[in-house]
PDB file of N, CA and C in Angstrom:
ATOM      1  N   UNK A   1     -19.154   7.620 -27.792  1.00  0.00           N
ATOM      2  CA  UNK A   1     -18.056   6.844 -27.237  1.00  0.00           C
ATOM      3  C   UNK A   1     -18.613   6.014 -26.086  1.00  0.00           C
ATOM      4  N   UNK A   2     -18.070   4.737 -25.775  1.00  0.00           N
ATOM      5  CA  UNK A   2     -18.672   4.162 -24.914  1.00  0.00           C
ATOM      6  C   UNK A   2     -18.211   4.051 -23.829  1.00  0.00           C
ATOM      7  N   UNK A   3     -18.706   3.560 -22.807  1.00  0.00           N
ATOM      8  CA  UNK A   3     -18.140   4.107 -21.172  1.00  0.00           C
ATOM      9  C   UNK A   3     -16.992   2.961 -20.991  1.00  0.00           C
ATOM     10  N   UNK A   4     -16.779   1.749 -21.752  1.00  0.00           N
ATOM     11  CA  UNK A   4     -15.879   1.005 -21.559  1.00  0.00           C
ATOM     12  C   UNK A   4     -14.607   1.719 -21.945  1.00  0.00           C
ATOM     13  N   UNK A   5     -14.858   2.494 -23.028  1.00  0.00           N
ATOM     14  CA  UNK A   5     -13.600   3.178 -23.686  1.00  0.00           C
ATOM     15  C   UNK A   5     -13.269   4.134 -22.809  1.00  0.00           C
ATOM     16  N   UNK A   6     -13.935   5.010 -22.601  1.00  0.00           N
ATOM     17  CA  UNK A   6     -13.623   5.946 -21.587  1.00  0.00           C
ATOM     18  C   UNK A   6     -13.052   5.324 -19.915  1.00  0.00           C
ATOM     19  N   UNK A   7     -13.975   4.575 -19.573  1.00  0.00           N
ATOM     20  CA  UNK A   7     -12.990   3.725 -18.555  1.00  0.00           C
ATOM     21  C   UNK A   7     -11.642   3.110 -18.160  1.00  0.00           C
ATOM     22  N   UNK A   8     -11.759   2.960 -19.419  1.00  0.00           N
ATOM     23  CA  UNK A   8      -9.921   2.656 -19.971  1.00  0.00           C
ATOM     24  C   UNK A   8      -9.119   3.692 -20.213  1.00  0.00           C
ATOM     25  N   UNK A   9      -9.367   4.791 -20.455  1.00  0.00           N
ATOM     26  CA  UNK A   9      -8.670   5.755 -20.582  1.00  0.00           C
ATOM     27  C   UNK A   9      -8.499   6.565 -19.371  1.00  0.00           C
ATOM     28  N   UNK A  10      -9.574   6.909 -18.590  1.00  0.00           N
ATOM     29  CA  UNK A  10      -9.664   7.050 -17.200  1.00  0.00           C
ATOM     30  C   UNK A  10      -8.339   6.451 -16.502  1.00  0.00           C
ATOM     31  N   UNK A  11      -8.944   4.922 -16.438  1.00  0.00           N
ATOM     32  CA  UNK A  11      -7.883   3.934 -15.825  1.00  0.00           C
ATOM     33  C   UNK A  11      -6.753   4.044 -16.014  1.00  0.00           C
ATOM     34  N   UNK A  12      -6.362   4.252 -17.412  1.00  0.00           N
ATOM     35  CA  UNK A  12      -4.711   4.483 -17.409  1.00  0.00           C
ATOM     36  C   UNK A  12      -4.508   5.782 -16.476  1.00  0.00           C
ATOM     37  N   UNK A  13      -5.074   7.074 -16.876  1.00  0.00           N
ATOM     38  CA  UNK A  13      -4.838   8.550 -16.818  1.00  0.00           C
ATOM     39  C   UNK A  13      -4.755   8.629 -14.871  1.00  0.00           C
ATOM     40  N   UNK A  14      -5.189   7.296 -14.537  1.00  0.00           N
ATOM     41  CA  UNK A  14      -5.309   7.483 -13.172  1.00  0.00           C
ATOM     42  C   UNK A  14      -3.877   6.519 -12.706  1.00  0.00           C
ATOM     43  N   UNK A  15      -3.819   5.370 -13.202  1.00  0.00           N
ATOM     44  CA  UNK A  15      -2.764   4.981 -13.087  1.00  0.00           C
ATOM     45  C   UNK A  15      -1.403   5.681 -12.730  1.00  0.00           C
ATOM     46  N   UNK A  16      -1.295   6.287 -14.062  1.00  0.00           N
ATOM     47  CA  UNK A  16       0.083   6.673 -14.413  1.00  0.00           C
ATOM     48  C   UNK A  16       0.239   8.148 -13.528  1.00  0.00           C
ATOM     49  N   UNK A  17      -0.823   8.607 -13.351  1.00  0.00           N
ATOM     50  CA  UNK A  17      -0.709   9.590 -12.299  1.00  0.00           C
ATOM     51  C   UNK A  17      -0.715   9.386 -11.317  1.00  0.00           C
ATOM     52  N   UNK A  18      -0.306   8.113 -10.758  1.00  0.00           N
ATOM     53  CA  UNK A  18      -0.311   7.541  -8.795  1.00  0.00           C
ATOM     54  C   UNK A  18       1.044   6.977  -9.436  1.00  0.00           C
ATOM     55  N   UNK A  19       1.357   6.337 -10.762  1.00  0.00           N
ATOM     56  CA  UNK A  19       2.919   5.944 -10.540  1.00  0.00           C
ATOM     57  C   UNK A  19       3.651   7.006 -10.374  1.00  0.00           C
ATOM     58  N   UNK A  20       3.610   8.220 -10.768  1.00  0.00           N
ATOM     59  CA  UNK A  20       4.735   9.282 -10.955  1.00  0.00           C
ATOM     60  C   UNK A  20       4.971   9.808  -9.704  1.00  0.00           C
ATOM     61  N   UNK A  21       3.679   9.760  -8.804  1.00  0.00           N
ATOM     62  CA  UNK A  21       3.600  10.497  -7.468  1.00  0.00           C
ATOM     63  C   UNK A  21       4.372   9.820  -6.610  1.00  0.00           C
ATOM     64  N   UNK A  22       4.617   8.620  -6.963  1.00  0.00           N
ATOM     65  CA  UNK A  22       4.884   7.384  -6.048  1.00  0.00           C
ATOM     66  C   UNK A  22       6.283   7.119  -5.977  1.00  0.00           C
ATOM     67  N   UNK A  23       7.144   7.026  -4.518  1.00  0.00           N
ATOM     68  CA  UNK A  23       8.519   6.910  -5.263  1.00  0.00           C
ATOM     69  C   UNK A  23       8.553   5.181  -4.287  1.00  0.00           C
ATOM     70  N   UNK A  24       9.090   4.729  -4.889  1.00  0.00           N
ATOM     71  CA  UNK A  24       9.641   2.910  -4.301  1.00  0.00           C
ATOM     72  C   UNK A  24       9.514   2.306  -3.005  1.00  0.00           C
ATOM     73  N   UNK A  25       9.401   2.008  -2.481  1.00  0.00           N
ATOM     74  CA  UNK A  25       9.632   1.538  -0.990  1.00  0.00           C
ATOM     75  C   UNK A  25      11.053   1.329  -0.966  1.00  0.00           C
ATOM     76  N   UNK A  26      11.791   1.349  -0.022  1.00  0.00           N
ATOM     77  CA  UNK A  26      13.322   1.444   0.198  1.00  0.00           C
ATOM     78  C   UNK A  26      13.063   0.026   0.937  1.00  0.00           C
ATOM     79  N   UNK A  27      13.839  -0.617   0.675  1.00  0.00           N
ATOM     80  CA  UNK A  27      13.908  -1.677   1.403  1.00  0.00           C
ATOM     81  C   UNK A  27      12.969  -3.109   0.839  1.00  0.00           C
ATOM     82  N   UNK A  28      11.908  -2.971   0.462  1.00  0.00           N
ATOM     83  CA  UNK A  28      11.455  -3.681   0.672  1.00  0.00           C
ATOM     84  C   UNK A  28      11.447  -4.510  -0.470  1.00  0.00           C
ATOM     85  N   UNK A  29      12.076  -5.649  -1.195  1.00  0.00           N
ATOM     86  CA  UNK A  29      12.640  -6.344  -2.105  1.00  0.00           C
ATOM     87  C   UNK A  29      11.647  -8.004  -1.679  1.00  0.00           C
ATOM     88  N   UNK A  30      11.208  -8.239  -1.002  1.00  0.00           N
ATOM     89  CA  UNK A  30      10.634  -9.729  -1.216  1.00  0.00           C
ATOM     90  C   UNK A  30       9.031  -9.388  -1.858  1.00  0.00           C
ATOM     91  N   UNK A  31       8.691  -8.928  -2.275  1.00  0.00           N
ATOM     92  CA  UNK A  31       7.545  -8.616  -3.125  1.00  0.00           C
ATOM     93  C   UNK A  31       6.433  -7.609  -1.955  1.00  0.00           C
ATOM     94  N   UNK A  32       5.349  -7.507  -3.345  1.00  0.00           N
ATOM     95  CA  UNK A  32       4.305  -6.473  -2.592  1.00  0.00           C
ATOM     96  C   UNK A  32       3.385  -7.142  -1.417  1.00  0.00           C
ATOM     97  N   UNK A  33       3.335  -6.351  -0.627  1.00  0.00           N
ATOM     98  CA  UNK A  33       2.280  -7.030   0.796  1.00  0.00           C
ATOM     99  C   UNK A  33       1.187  -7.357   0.169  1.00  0.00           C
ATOM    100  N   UNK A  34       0.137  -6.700  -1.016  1.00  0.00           N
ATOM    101  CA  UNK A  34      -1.156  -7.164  -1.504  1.00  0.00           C
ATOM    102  C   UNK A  34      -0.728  -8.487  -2.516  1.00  0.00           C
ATOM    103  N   UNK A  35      -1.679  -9.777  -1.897  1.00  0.00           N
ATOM    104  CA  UNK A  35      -1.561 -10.815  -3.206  1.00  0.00           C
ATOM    105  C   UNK A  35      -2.251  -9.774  -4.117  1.00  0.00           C
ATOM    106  N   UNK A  36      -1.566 -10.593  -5.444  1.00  0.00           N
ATOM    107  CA  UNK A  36      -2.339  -9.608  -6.430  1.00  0.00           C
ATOM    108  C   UNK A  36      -3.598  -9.599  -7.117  1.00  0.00           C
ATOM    109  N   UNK A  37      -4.733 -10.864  -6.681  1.00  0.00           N
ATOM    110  CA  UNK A  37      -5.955 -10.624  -6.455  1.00  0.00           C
ATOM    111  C   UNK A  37      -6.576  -9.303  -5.911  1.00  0.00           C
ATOM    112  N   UNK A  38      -5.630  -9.593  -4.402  1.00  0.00           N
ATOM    113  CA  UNK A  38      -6.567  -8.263  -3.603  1.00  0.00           C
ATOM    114  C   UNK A  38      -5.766  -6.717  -4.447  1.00  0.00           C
ATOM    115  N   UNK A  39      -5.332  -6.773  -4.789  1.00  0.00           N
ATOM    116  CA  UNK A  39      -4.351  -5.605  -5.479  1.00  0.00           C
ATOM    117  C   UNK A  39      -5.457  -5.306  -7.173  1.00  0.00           C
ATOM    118  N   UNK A  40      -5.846  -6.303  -7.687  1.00  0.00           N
ATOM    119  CA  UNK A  40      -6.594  -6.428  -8.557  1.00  0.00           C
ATOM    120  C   UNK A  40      -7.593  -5.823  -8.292  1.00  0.00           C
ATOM    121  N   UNK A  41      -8.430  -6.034  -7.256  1.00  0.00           N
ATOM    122  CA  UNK A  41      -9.624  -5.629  -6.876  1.00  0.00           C
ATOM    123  C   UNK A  41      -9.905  -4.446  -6.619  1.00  0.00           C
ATOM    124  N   UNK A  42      -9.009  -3.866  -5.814  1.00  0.00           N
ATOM    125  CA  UNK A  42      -8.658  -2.708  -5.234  1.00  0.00           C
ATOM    126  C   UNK A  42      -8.547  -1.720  -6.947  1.00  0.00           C
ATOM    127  N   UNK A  43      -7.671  -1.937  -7.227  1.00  0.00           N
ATOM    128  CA  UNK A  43      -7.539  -1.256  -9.061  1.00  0.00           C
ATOM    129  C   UNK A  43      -9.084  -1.105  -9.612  1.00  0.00           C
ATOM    130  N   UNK A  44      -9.527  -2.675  -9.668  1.00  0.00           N
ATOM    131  CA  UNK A  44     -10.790  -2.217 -10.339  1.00  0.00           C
ATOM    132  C   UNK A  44     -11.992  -1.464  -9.383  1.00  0.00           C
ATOM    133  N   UNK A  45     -11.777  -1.801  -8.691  1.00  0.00           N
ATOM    134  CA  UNK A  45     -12.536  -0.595  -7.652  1.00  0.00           C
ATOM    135  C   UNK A  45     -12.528   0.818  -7.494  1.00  0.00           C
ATOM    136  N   UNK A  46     -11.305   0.966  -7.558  1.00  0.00           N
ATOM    137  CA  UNK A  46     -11.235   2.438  -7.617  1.00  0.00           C
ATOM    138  C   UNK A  46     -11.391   3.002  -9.016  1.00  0.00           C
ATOM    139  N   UNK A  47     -10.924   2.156 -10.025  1.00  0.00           N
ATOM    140  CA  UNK A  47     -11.642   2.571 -11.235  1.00  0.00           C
ATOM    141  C   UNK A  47     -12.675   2.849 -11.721  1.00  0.00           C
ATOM    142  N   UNK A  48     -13.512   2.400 -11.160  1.00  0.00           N
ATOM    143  CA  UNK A  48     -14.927   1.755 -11.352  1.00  0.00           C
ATOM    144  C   UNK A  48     -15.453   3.383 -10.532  1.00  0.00           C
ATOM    145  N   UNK A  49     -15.048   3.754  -9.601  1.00  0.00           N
ATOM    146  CA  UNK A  49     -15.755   4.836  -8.577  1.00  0.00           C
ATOM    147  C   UNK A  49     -14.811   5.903  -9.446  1.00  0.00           C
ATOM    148  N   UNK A  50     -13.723   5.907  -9.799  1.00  0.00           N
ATOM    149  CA  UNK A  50     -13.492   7.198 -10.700  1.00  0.00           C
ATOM    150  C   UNK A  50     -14.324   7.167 -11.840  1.00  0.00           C
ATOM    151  N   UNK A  51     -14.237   6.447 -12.668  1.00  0.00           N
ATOM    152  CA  UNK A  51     -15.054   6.417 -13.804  1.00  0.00           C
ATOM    153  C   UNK A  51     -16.509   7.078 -13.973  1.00  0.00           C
ATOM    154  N   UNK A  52     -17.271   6.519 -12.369  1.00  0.00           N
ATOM    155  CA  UNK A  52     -18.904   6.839 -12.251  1.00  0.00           C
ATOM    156  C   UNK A  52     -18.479   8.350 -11.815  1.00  0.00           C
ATOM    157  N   UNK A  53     -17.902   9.095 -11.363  1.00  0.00           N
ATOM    158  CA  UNK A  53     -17.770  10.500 -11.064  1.00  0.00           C
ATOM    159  C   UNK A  53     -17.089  11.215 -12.507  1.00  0.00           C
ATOM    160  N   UNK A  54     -16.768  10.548 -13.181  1.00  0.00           N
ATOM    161  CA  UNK A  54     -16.307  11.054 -14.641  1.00  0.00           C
ATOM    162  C   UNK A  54     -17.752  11.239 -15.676  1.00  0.00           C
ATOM    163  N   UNK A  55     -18.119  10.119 -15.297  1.00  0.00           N
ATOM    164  CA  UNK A  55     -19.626   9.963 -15.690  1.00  0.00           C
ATOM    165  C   UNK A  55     -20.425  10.797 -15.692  1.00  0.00           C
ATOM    166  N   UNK A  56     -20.646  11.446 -14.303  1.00  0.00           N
ATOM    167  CA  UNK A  56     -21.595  11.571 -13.793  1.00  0.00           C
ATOM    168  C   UNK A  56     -21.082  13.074 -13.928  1.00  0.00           C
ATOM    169  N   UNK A  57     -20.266  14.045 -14.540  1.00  0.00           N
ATOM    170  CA  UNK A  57     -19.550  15.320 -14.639  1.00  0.00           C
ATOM    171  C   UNK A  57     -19.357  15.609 -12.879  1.00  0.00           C
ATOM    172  N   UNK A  58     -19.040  15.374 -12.367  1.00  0.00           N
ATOM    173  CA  UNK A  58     -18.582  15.643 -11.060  1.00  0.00           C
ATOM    174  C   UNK A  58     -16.938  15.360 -10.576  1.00  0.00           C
ATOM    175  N   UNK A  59     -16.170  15.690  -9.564  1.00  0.00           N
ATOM    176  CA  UNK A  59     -14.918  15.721  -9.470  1.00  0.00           C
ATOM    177  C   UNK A  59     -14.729  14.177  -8.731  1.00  0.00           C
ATOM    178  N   UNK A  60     -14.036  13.491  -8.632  1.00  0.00           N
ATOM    179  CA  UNK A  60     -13.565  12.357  -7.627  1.00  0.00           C
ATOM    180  C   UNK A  60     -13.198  13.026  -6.300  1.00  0.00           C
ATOM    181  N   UNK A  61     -14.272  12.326  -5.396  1.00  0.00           N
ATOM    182  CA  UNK A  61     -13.997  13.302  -4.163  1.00  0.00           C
ATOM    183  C   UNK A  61     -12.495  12.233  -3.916  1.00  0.00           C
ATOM    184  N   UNK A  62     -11.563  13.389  -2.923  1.00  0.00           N
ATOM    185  CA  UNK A  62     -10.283  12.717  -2.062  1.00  0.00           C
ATOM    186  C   UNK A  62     -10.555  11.664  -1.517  1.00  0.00           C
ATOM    187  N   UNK A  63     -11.735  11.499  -0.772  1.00  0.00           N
ATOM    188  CA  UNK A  63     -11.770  10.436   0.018  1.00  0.00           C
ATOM    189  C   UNK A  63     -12.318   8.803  -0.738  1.00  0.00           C
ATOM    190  N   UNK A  64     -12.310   9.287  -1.974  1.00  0.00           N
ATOM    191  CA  UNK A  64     -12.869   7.999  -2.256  1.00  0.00           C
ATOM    192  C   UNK A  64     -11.641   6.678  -2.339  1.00  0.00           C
ATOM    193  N   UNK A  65     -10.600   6.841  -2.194  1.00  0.00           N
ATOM    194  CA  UNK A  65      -9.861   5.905  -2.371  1.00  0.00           C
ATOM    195  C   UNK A  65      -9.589   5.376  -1.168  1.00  0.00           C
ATOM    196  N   UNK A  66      -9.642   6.068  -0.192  1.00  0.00           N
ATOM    197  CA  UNK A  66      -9.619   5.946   1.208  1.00  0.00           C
ATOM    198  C   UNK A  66     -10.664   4.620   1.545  1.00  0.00           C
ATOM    199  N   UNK A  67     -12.329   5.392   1.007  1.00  0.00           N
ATOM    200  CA  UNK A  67     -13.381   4.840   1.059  1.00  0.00           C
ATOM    201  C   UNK A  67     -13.357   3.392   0.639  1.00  0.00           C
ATOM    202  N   UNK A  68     -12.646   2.918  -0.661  1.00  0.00           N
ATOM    203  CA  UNK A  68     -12.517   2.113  -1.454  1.00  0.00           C
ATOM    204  C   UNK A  68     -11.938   0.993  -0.886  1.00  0.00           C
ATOM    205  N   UNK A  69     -10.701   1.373  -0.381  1.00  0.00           N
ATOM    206  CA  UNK A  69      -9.845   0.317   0.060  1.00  0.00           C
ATOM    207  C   UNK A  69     -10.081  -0.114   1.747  1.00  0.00           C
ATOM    208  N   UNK A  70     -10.817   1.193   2.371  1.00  0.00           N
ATOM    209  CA  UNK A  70     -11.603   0.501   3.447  1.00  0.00           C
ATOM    210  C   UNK A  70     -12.801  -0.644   3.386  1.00  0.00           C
ATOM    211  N   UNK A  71     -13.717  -0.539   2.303  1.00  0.00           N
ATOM    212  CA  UNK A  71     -14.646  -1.266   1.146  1.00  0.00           C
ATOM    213  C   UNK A  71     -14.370  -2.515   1.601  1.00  0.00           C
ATOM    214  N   UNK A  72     -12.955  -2.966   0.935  1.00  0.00           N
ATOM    215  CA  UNK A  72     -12.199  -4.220   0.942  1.00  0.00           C
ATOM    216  C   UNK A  72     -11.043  -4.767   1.814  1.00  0.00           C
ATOM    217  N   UNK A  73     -11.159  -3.642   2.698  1.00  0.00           N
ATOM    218  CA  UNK A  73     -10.230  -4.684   3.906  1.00  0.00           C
ATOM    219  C   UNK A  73      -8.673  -4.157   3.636  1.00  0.00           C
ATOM    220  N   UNK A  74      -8.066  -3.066   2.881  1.00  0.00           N
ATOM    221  CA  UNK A  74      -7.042  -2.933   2.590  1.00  0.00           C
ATOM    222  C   UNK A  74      -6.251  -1.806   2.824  1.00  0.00           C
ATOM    223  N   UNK A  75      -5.775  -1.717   3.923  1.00  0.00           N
ATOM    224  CA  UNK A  75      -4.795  -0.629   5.064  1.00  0.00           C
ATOM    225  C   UNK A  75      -3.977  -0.136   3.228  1.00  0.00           C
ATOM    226  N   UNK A  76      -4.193   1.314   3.531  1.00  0.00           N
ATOM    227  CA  UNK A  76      -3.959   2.121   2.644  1.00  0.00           C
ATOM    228  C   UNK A  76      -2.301   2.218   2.380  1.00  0.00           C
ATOM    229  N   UNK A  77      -1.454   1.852   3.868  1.00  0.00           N
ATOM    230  CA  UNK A  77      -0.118   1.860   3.798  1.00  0.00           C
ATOM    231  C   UNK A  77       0.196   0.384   2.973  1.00  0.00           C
ATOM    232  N   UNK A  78      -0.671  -0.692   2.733  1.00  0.00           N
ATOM    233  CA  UNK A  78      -0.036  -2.359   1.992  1.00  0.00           C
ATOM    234  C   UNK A  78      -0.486  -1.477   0.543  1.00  0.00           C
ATOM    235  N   UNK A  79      -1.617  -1.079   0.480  1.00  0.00           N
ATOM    236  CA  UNK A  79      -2.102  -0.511  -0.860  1.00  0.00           C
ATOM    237  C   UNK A  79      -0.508   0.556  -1.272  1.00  0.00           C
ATOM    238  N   UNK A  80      -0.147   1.776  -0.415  1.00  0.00           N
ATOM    239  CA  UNK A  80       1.106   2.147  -1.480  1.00  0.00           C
ATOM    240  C   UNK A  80       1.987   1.387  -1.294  1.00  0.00           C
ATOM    241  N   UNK A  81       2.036   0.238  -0.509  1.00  0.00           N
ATOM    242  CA  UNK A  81       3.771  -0.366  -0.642  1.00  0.00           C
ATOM    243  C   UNK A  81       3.558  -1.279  -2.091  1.00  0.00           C
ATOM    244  N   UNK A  82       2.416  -1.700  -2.219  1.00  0.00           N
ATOM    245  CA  UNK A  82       1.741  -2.433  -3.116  1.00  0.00           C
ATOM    246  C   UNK A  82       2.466  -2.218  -4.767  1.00  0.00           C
ATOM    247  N   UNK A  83       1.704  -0.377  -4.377  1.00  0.00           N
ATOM    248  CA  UNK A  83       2.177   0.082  -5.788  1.00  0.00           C
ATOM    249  C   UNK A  83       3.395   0.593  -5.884  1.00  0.00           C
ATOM    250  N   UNK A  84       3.726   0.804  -4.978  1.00  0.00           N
ATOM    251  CA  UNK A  84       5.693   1.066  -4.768  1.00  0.00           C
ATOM    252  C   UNK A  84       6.375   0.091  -5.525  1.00  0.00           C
ATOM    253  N   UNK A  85       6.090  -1.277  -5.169  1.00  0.00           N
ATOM    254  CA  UNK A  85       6.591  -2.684  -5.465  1.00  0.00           C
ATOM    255  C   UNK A  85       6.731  -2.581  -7.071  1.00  0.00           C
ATOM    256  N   UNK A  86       5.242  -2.336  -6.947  1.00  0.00           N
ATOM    257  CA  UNK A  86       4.969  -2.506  -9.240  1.00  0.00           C
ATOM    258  C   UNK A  86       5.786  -1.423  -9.262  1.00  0.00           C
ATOM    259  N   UNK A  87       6.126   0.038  -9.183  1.00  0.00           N
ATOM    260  CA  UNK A  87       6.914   0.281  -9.734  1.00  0.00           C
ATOM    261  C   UNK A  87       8.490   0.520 -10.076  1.00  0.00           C
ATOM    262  N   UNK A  88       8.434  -0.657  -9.242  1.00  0.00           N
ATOM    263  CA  UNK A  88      10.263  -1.205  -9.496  1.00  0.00           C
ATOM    264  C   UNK A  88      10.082  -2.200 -10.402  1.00  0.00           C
ATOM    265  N   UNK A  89       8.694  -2.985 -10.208  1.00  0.00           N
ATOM    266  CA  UNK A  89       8.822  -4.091 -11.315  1.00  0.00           C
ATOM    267  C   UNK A  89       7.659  -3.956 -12.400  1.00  0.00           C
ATOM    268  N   UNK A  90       7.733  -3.222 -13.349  1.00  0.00           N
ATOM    269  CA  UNK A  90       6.969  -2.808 -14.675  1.00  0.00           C
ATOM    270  C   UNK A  90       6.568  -3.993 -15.492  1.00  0.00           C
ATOM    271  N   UNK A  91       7.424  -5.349 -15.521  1.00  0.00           N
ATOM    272  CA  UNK A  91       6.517  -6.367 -16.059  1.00  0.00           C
ATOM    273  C   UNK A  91       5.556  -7.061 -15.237  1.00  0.00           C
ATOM    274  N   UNK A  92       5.551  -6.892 -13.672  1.00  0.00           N
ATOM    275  CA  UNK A  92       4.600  -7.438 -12.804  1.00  0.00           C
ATOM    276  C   UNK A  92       3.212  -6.538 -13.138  1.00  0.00           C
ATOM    277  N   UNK A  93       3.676  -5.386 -12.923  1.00  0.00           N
ATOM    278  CA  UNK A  93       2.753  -4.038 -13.202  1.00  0.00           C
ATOM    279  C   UNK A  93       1.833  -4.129 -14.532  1.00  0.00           C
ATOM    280  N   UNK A  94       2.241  -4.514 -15.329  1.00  0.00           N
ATOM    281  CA  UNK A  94       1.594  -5.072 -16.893  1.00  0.00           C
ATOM    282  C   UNK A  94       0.567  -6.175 -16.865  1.00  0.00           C
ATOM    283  N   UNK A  95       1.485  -7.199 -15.791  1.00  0.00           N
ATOM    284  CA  UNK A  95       0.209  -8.471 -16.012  1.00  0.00           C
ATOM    285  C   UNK A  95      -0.924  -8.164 -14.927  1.00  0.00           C
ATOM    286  N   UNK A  96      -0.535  -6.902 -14.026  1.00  0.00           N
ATOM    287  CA  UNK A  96      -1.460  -6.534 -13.213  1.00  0.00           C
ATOM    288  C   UNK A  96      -2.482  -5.981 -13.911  1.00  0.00           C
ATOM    289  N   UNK A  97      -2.246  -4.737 -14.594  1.00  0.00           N
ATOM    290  CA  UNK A  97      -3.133  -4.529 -15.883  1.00  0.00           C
ATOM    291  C   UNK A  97      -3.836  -4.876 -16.620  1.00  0.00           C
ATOM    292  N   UNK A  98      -3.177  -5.884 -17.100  1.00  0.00           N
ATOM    293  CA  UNK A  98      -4.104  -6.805 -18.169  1.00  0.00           C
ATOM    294  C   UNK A  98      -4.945  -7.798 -17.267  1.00  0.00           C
ATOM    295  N   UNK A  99      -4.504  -8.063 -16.045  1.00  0.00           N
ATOM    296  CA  UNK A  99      -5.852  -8.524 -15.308  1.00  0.00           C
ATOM    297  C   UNK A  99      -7.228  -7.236 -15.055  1.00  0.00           C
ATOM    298  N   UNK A 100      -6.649  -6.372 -14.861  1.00  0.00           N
ATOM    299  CA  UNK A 100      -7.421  -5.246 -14.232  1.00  0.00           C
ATOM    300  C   UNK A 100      -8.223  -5.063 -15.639  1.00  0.00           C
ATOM    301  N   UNK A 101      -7.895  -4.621 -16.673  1.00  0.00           N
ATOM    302  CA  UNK A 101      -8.474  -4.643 -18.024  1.00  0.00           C
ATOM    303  C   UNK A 101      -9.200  -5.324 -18.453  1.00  0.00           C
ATOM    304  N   UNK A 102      -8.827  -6.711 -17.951  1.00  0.00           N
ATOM    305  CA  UNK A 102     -10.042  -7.920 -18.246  1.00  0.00           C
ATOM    306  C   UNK A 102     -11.184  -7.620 -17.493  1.00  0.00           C
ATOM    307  N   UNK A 103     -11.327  -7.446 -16.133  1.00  0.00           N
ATOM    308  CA  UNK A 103     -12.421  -7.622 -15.306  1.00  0.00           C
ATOM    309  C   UNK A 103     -13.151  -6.204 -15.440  1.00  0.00           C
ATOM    310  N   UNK A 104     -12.309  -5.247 -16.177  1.00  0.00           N
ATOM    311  CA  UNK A 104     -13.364  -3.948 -16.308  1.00  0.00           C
ATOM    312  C   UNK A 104     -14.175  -4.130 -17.255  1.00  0.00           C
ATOM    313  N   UNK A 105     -13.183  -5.063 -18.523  1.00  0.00           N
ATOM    314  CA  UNK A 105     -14.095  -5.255 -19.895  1.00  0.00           C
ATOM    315  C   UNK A 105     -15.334  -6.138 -19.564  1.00  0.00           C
ATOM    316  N   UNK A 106     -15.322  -7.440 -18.281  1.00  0.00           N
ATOM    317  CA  UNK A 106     -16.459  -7.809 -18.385  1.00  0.00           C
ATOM    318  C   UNK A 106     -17.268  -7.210 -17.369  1.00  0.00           C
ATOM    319  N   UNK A 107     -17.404  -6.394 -16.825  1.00  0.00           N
ATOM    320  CA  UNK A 107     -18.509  -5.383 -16.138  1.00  0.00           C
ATOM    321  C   UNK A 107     -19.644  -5.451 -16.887  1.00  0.00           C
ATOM    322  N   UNK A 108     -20.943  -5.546 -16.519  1.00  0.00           N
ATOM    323  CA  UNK A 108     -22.177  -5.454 -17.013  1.00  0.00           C
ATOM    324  C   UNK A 108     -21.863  -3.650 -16.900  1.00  0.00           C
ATOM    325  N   UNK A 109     -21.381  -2.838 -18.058  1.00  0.00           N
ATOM    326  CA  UNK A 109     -21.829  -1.109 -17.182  1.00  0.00           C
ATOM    327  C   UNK A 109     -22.360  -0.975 -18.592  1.00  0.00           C
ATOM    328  N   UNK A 110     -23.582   0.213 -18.445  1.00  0.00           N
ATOM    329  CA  UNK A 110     -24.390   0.806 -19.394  1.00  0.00           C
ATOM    330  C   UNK A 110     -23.576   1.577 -20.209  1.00  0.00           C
ATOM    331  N   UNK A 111     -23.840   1.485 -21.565  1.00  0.00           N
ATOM    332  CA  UNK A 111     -23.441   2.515 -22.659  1.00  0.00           C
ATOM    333  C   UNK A 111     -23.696   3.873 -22.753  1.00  0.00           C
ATOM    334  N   UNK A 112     -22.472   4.857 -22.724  1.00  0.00           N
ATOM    335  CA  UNK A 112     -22.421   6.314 -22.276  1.00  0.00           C
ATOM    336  C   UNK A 112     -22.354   6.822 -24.019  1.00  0.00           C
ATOM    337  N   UNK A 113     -22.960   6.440 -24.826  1.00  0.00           N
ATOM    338  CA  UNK A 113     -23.221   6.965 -25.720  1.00  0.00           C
ATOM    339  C   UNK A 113     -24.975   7.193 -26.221  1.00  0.00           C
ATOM    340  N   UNK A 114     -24.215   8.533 -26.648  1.00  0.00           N
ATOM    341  CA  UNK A 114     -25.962   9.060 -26.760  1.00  0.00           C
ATOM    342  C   UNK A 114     -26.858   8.403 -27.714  1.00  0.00           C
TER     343      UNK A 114
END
């Protein structure tokens, strides 16, 4: 199987387990504080560092998301209002995806098949 596939599956499995945890921002209705470039980035970033610890049979340490979004400049409280936002709005959340999906598919990453 190849590490793109597995990345993607990762990616969702990580996703959908920060939407469920996540409950809305109250209030906050004029959209998410991250443009969704930097919101993009941030996704594939942390994907990218879960994935290599999936890889690599080791656990995702806690702090790596912390680590991640310090990386790029992105106060961890805009990062959940961010994803609070997408999940009131599930078709924003989709084209966020399918950006995030694109830029993992073109990653130069090595083939995890034996």
């Amino acid at each position: 199987m190849s590490l793109r596939l597995e990345l993607r599956h990762v990616g969702f499995l990580l996703v959908f387990s920060i939407l469920v945890g996540c409950a809305p921002a109250a209030g906050d209705r004029n959209g998410p504080p991250l443009a969704d470039s930097t919101f993009v980035s941030a996704l594939v970033a942390l994907h990218v560092a879960d994935a290599s610890a999936f890889a690599e049979d080791r656990t995702p340490a806690v702090h790596v998301r912390d680590s991640v979004l310090t990386a790029l400049d992105v106060p961890a409280s805009d990062y959940e209002a961010t994803l609070a936002w997408h999940v009131e709005h599930p078709e924003a959340l989709t084209a966020i995806y399918n950006q995030v999906l694109d830029r993992l598919n073109r990653l130069d990453l090595p083939d995890a098949s034996p």
